[in-house]
Protein backbone atom coordinates (compact mmCIF):
# COMPACT_ATOMS: atom_id res chain seq x y z
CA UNK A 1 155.09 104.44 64.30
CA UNK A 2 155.08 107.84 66.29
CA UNK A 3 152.32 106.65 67.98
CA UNK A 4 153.49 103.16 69.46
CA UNK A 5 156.85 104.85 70.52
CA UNK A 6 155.07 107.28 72.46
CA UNK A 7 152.42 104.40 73.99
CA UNK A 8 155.85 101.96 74.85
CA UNK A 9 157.70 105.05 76.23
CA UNK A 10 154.32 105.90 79.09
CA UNK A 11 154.82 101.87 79.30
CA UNK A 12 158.36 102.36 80.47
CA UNK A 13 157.85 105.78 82.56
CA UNK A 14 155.16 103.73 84.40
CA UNK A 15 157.19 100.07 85.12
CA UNK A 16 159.84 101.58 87.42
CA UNK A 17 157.25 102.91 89.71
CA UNK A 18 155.92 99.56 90.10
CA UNK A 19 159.04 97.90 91.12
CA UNK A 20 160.65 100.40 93.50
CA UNK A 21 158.70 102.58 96.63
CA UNK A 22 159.60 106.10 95.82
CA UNK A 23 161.43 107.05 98.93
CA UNK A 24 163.78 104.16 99.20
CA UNK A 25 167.16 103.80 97.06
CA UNK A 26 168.12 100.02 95.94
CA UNK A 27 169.34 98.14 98.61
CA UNK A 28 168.59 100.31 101.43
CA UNK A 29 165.73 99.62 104.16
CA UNK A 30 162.44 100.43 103.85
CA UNK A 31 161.55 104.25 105.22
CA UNK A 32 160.15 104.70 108.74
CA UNK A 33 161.68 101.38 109.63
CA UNK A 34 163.23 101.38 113.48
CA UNK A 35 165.35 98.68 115.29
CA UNK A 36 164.59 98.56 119.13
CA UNK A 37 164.41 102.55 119.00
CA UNK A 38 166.80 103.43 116.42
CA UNK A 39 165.93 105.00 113.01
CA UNK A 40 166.89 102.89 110.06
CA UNK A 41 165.08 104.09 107.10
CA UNK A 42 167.17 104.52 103.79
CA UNK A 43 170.15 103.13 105.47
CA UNK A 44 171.89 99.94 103.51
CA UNK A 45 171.86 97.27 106.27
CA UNK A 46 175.76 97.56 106.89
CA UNK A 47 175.18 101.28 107.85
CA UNK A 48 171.88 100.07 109.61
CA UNK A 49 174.03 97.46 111.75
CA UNK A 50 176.91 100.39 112.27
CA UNK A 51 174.22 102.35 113.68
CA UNK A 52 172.29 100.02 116.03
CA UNK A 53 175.59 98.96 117.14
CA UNK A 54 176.75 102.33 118.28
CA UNK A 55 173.79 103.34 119.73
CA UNK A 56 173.36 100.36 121.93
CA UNK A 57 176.96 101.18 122.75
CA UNK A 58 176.06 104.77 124.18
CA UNK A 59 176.82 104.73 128.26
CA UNK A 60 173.91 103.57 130.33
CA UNK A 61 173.85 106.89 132.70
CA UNK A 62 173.57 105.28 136.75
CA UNK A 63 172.93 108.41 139.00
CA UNK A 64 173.92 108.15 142.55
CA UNK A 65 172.53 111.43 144.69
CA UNK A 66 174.81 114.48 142.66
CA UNK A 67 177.16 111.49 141.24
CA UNK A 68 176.91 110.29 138.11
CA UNK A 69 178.80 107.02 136.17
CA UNK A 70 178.81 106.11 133.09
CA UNK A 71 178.92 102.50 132.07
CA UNK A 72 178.97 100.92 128.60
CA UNK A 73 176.14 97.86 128.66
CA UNK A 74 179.22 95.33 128.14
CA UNK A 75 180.28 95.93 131.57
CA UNK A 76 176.95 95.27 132.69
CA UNK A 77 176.86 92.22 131.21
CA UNK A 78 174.35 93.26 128.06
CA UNK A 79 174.36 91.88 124.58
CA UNK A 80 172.37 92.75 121.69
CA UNK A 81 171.32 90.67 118.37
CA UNK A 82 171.92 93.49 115.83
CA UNK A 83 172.53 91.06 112.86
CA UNK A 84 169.70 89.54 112.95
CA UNK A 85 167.18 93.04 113.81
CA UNK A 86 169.31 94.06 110.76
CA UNK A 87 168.55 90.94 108.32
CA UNK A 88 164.79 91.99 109.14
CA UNK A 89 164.74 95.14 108.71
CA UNK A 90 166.20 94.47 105.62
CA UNK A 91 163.02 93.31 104.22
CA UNK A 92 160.30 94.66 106.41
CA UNK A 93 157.53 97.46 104.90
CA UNK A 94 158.00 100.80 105.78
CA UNK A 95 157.29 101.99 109.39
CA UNK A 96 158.06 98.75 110.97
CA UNK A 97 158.98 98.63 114.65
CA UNK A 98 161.54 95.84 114.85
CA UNK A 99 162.64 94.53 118.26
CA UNK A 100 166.35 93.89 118.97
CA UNK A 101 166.82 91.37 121.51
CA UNK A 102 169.08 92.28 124.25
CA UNK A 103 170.14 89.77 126.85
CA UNK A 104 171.33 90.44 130.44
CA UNK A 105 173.87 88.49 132.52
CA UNK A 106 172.51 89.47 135.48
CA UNK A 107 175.34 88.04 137.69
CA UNK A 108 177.57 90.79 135.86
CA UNK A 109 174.95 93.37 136.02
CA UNK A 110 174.75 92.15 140.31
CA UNK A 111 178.94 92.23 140.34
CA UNK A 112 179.33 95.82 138.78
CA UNK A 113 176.66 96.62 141.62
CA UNK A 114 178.75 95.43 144.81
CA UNK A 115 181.96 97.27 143.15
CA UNK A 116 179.83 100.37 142.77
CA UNK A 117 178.39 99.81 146.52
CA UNK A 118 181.96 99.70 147.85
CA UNK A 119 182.26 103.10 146.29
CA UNK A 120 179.41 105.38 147.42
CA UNK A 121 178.26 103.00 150.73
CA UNK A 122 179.19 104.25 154.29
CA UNK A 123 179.01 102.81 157.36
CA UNK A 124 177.29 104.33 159.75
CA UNK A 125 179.20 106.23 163.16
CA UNK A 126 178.31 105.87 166.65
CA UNK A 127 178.17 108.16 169.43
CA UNK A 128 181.40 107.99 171.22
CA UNK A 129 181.99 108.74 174.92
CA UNK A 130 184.46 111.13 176.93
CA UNK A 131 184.66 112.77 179.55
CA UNK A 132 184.23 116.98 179.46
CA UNK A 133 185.21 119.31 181.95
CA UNK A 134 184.31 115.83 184.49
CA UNK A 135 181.11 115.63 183.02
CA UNK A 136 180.07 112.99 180.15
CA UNK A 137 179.97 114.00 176.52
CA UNK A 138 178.81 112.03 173.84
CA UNK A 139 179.43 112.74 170.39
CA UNK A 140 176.93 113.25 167.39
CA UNK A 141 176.17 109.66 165.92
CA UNK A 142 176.08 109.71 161.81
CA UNK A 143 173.87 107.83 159.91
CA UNK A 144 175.06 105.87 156.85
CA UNK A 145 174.52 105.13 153.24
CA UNK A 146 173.50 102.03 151.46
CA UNK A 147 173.06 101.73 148.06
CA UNK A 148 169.79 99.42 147.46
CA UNK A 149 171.51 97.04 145.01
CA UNK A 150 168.65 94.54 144.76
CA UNK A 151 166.45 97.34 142.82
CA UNK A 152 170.08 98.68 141.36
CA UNK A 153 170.30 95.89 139.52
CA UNK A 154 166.46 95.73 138.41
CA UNK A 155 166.32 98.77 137.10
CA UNK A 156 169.53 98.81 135.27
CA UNK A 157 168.33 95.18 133.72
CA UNK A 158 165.31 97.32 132.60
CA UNK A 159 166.78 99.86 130.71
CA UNK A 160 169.03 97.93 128.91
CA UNK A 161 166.63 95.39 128.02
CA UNK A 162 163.99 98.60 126.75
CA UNK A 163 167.68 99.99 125.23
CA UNK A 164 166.88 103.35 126.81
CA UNK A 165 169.51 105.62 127.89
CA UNK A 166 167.41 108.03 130.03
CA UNK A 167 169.28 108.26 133.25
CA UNK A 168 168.65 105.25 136.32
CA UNK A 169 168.74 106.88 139.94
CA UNK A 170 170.03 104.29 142.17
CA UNK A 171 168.45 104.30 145.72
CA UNK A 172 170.24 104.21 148.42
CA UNK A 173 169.20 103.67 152.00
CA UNK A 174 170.13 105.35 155.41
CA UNK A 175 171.37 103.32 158.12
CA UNK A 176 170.92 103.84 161.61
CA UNK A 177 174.15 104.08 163.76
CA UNK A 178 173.77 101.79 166.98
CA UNK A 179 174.62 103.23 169.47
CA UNK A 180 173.47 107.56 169.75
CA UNK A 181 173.12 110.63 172.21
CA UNK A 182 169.67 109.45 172.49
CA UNK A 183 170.05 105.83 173.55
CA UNK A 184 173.19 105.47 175.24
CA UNK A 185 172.00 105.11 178.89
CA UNK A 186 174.01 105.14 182.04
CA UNK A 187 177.27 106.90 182.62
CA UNK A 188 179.10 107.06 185.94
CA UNK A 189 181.53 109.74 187.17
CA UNK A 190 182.66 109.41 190.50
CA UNK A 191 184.48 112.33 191.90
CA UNK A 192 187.39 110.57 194.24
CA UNK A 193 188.33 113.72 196.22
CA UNK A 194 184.64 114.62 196.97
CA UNK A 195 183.44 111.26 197.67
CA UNK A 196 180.34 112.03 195.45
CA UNK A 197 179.01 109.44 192.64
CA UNK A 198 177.17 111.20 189.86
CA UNK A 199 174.75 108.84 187.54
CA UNK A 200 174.22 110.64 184.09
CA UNK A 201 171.44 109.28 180.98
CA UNK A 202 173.87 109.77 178.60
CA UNK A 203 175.26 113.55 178.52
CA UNK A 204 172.01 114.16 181.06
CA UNK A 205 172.37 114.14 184.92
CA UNK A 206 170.43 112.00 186.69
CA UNK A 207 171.01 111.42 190.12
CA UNK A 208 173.69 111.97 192.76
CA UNK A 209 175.01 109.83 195.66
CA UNK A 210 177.33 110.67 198.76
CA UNK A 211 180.16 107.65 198.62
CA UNK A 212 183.22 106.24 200.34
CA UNK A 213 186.88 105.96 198.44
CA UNK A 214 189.69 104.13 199.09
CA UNK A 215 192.12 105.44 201.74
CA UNK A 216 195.32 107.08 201.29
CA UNK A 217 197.42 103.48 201.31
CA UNK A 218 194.52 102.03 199.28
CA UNK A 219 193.52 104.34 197.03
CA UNK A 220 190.47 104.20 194.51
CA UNK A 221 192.06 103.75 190.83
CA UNK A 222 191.64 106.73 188.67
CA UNK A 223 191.00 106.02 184.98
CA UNK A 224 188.33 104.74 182.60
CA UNK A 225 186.52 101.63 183.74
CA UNK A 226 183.17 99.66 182.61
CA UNK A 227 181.33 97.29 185.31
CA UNK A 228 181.98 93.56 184.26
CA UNK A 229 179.97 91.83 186.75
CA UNK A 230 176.26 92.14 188.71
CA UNK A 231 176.17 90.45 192.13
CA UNK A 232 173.15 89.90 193.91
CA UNK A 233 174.00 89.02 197.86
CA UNK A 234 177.49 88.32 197.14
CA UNK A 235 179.94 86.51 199.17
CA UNK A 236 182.53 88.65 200.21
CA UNK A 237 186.19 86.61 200.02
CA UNK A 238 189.67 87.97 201.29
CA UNK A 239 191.40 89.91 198.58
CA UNK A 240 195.83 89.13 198.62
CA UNK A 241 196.23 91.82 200.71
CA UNK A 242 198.14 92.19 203.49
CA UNK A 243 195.77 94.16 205.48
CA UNK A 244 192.80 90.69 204.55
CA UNK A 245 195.88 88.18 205.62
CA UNK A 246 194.16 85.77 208.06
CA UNK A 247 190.16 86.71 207.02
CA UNK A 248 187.85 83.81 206.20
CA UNK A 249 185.26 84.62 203.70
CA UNK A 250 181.78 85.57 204.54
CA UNK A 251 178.43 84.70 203.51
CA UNK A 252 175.62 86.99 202.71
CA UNK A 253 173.87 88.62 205.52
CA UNK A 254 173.91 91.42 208.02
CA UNK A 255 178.03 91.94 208.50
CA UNK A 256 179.02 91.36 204.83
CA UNK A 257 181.32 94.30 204.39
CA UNK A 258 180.00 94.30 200.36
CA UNK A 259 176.44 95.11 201.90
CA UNK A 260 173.95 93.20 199.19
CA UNK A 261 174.93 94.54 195.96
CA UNK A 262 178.12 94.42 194.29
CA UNK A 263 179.09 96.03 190.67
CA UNK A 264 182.83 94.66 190.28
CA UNK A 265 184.60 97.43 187.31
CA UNK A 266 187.28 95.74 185.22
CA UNK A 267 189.92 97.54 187.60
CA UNK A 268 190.86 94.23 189.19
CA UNK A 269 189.65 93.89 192.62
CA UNK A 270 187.43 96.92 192.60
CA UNK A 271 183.80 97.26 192.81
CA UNK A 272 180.55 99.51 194.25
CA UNK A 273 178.94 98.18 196.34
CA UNK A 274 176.89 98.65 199.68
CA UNK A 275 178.30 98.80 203.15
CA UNK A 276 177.13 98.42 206.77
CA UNK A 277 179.40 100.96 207.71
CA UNK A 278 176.96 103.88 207.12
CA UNK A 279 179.46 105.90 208.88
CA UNK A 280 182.10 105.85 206.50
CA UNK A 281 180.52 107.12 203.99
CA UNK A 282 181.56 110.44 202.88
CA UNK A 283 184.68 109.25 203.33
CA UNK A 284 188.21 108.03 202.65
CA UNK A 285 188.49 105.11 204.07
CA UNK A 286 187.81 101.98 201.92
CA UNK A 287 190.60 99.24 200.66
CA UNK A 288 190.15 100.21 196.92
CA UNK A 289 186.18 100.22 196.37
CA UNK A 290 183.28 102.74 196.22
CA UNK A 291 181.39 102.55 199.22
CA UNK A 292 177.41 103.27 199.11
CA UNK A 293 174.56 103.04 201.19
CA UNK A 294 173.29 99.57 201.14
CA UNK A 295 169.26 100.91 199.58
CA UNK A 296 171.34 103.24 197.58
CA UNK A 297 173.70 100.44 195.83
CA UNK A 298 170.32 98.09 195.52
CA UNK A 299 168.68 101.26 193.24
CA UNK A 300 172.25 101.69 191.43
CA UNK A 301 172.19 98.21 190.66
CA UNK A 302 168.52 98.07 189.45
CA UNK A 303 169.28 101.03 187.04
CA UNK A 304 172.89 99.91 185.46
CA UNK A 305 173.93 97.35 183.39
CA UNK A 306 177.35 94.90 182.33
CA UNK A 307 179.07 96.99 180.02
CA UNK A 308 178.47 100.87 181.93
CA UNK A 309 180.90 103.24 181.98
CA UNK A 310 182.38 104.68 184.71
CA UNK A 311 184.89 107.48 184.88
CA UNK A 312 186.72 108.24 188.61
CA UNK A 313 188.21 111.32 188.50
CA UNK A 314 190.66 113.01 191.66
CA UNK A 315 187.95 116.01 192.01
């Protein structure tokens, strides 16, 4: 008898073994068992699901320059199947890698995107023009920021799909300003009391022109103007004036008092433009407009444009 309860007692040491792996308690999951990343092993699937659940909930980190947001993947529009990663790793062998699918609304992912570009995206600044000590000064043009939300949104979409919470640098892009010292072309600055017409590239001086300005009854407007309008061999037509009462307009040719050029400013009535009269210029003496010599104004005109500033200034 001794002998059979010893051989049914190594009989019932032995049977356990059989039915259970040694590292895992009842009910729990298997050991070395992961869920998209997350260690599971010797969990009981309801700690298992608490687990995945609040790991998947951990901010996705979004890193703008020095910036950085944190997001939880709902707002982004992400979802995860925990229950069912669970239910599998429930019964899987040990060291398992089991995926958890994760779906991505990527119009929410796209829409927390443009909010986040209205944040951190600037426009950029253009050069803007004065006048200095009667000489043109332009300041420094900025560029701007864009955030690249195309690849924003791609990457982010990524990550939470791989559930990784390393952090996602968002790109952003510089933007040009339009208009800068570099490119802003021709400035004018006529001095009224000097009769002289300076032509500047910008803040740069170009080139300088002796001129005629309106006489003391007619005087040349002072003020910030821009030329409107380019006139090749314009007609010249009596202004309502007293001093044009009774003139007929004339065509182009050799006594047009506007020469062959004419660049009318948005002053009303007022223009450069060439002249016969050689001899006046230097001069006070016109009705209102800047007088020039007539190859002069013809070069003027081939290096301006419809939009050009131009500054007149007493002295």
């Amino acid at each position: 008898m001794k002998r059979v309860v010893l051989l049914v007692s190594i009989v019932a040491l032995l049977a356990p073994a059989a039915a259970v792996r040694a590292d895992d308690a009842p009910g729990t999951i298997a050991a070395g068992v992961v869920i998209g990343g997350v260690g599971v092993g010797g969990l009981t699937p309801q700690a298992a699901t608490t687990t995945v659940e609040q790991a998947f909930d951990t901010p996705v980190e979004l890193m703008f320059g020095m910036t950085r947001v944190l997001v939880t993947p709902d707002l982004l529009g992400a979802t995860a199947a925990v229950q069912p990663a669970v239910d599998q790793a429930a019964t899987a062998p040990p060291n398992t890698e089991v995926p958890l699918e994760i779906t991505v609304d990527q119009s929410v992912t796209a829409t927390f995107m443009v909010k986040l570009a209205k944040r951190f995206d600037r426009a950029p600044v253009d050069s803007k023009l004065s006048l200095r000590n009667g000489h043109p000064f332009l300041t420094k043009e900025r560029l701007g920021v864009k955030l690249n939300q195309r690849k924003a949104v791609r990457d982010t979409i990524d990550a939470l799909k791989a559930n990784a919470r390393t952090p996602i640098p968002l790109v952003a892009q510089r933007v040009k300003a339009r208009i800068t010292r570099t490119n802003f072309g021709p400035v004018i600055v006529i001095h009224r009391g000097e009769n002289r017409l300076f032509l500047y590239r910008g803040m740069r001086y170009w080139r300088l022109f002796s001129v005629a300005t309106g006489q003391t009854q007619y005087p040349t407007p002072l003020g910030r103007f821009t030329v409107v309008v380019k006139w090749r061999n314009p007609w010249w037509y009596p202004p309502a004036s007293p001093w044009a009462q009774g003139q007929k307009p004339i065509p182009p040719g050799p006594n047009n008092p506007l020469g062959t050029r004419w660049l009318g400013l948005s002053a009303p009535g007022v223009g450069i433009h060439g002249t016969p009269s050689d001899g006046s210029i230097g001069y006070s003496v016109s009705h209102g407009c800047i007088r020039m010599h007539i190859p002069e104004a013809e070069w003027l005109f081939n290096h301006v444009d419809v939009g050009t500033t131009v500054f007149i200034v007493p002295n």
